[in-house]
N, C-alpha and C. Protein backbone atom coordinates (compact mmCIF):
# COMPACT_ATOMS: atom_id res chain seq x y z
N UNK A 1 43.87 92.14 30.93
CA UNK A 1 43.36 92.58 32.23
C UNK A 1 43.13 94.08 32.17
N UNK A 2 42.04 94.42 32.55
CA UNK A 2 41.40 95.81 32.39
C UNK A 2 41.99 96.60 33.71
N UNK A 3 41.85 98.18 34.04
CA UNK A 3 42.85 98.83 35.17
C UNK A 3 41.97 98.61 36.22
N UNK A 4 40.57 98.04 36.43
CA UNK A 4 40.18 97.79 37.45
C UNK A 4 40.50 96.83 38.12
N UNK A 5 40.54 95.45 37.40
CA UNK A 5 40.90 94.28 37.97
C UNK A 5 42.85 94.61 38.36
N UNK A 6 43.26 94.88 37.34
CA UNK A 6 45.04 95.45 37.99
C UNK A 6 44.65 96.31 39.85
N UNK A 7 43.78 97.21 39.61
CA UNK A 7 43.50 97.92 40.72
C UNK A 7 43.19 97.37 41.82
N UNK A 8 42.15 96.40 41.91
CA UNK A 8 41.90 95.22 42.98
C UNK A 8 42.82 94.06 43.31
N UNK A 9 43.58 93.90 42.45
CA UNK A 9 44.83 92.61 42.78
C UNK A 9 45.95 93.23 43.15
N UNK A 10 46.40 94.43 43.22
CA UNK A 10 47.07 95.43 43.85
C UNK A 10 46.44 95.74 45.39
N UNK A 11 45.10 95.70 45.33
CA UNK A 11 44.66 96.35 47.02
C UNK A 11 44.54 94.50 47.16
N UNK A 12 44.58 93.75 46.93
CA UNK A 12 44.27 92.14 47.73
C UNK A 12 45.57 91.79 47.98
N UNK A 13 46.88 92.65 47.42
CA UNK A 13 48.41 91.61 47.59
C UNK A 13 48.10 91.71 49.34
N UNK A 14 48.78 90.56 49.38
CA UNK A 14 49.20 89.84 50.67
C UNK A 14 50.83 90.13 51.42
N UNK A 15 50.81 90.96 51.91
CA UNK A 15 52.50 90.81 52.55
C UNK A 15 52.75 90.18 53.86
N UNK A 16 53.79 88.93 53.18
CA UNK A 16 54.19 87.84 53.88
C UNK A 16 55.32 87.94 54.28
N UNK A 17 55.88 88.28 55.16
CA UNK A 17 57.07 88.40 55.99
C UNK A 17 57.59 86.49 56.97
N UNK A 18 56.93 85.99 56.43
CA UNK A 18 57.57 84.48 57.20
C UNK A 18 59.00 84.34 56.94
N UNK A 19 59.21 84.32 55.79
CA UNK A 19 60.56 83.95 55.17
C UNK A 19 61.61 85.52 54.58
N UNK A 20 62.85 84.90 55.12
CA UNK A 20 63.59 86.01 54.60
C UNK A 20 63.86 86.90 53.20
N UNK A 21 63.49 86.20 52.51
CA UNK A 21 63.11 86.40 51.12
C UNK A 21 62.21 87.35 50.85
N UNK A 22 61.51 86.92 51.91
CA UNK A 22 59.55 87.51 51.61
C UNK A 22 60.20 89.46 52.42
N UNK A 23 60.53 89.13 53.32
CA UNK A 23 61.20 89.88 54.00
C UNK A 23 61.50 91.43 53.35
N UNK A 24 62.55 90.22 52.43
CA UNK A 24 64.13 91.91 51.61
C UNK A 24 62.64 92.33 51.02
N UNK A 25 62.28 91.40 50.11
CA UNK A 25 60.97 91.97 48.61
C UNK A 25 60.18 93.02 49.24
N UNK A 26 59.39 93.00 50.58
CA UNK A 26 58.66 93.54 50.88
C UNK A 26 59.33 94.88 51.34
N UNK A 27 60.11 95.17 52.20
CA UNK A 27 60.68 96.19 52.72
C UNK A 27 61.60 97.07 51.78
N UNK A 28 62.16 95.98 49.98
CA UNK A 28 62.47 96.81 49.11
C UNK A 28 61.74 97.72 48.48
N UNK A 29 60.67 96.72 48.14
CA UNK A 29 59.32 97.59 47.61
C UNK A 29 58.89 98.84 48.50
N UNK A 30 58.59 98.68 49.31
CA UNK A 30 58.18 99.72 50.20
C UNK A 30 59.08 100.54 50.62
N UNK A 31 60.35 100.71 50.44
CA UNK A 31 61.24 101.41 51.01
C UNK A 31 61.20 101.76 52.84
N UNK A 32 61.03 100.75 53.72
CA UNK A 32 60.70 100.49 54.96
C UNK A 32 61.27 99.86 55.30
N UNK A 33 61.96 99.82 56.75
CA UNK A 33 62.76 98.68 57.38
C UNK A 33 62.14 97.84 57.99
N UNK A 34 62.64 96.56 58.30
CA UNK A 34 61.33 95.60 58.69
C UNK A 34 60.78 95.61 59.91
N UNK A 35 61.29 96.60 60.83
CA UNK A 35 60.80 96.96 62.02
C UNK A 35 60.07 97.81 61.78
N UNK A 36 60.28 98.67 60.78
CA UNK A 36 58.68 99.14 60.59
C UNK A 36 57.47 98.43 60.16
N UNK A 37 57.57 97.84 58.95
CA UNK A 37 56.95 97.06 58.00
C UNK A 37 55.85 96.15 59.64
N UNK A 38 56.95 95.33 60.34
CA UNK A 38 56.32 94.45 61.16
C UNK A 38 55.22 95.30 62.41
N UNK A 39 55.92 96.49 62.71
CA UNK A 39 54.97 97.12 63.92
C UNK A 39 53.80 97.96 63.30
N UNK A 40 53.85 98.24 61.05
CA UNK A 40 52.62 98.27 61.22
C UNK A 40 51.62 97.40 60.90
N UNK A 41 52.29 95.89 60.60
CA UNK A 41 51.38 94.73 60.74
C UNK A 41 50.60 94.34 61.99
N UNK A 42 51.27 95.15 62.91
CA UNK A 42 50.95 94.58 65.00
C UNK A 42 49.90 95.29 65.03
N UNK A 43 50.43 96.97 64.23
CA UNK A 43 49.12 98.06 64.87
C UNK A 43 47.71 97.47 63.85
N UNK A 44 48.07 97.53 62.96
CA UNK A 44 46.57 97.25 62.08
C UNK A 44 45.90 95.76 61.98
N UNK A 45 46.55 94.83 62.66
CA UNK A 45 46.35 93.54 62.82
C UNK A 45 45.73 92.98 61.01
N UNK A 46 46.56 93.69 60.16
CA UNK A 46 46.05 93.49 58.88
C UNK A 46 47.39 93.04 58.10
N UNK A 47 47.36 92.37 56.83
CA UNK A 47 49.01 92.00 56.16
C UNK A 47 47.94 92.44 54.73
N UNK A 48 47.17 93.43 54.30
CA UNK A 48 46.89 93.42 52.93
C UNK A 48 48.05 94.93 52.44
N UNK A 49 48.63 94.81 51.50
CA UNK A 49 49.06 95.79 51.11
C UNK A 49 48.11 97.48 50.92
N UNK A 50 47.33 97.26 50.65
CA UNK A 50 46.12 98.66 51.15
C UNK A 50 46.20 99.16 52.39
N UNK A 51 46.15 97.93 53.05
CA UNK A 51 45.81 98.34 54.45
C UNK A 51 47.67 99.11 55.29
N UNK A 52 48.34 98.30 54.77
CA UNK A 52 49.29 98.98 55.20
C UNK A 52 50.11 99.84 54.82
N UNK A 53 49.77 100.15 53.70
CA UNK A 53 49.76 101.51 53.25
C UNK A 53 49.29 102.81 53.55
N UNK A 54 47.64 102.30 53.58
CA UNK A 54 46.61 103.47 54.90
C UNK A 54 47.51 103.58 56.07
N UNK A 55 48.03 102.50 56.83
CA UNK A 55 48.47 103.08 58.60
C UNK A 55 49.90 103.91 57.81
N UNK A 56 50.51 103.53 56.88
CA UNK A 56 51.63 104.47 56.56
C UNK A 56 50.85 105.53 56.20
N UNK A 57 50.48 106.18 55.42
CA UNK A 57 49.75 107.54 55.14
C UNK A 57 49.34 108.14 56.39
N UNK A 58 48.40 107.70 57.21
CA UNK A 58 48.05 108.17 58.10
C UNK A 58 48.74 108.48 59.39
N UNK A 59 49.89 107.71 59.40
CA UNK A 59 50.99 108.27 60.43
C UNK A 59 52.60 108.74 60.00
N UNK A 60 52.14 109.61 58.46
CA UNK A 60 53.42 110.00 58.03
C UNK A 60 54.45 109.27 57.89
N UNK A 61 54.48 107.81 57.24
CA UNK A 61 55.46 107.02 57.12
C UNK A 61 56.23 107.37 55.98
N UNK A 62 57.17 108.06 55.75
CA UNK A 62 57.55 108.04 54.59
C UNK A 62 57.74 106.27 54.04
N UNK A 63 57.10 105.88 52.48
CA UNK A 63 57.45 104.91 51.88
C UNK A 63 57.08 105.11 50.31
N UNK A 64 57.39 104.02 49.59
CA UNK A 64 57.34 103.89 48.11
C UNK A 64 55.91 103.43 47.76
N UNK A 65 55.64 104.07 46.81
CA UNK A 65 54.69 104.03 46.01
C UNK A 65 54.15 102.22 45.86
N UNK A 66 53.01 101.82 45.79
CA UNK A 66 52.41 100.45 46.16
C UNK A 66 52.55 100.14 44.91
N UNK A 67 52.35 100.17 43.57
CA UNK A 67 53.10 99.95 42.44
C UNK A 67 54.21 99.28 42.20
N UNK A 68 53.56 97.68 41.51
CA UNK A 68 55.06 97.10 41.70
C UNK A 68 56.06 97.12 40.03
């Protein structure tokens, strides 16, 4: 796999918060509590990892690098 296609399957991950599992993974990775994680799924009405990364950047969220 070439760094473009790594680059696009990185901006397409999906964060799934249904299950508790899905939950810890996501908010470990990101270094975010899930009350954050979830209110910026509400504001951006989006679950792609890009996208919620942008509303973190753009409103000073401190979090971890999207790199898993």
């Amino acid at each position: 796999m070439n760094n473009t296609n790594l680059k696009m399957d990185e901006q397409s991950e999906i964060i799934d918060i249904s299950e508790e599992k899905e939950c810890r993974y996501w908010t470990s990775r990101l270094g975010v509590k899930i009350e954050v994680l979830k209110s910026a799924i509400r504001a951006t009405r989006c679950v792609t990892l890009k996208d919620i990364s942008v509303y973190f950047d753009q409103n000073n969220i401190k979090h971890l690098t999207t790199h898993s």
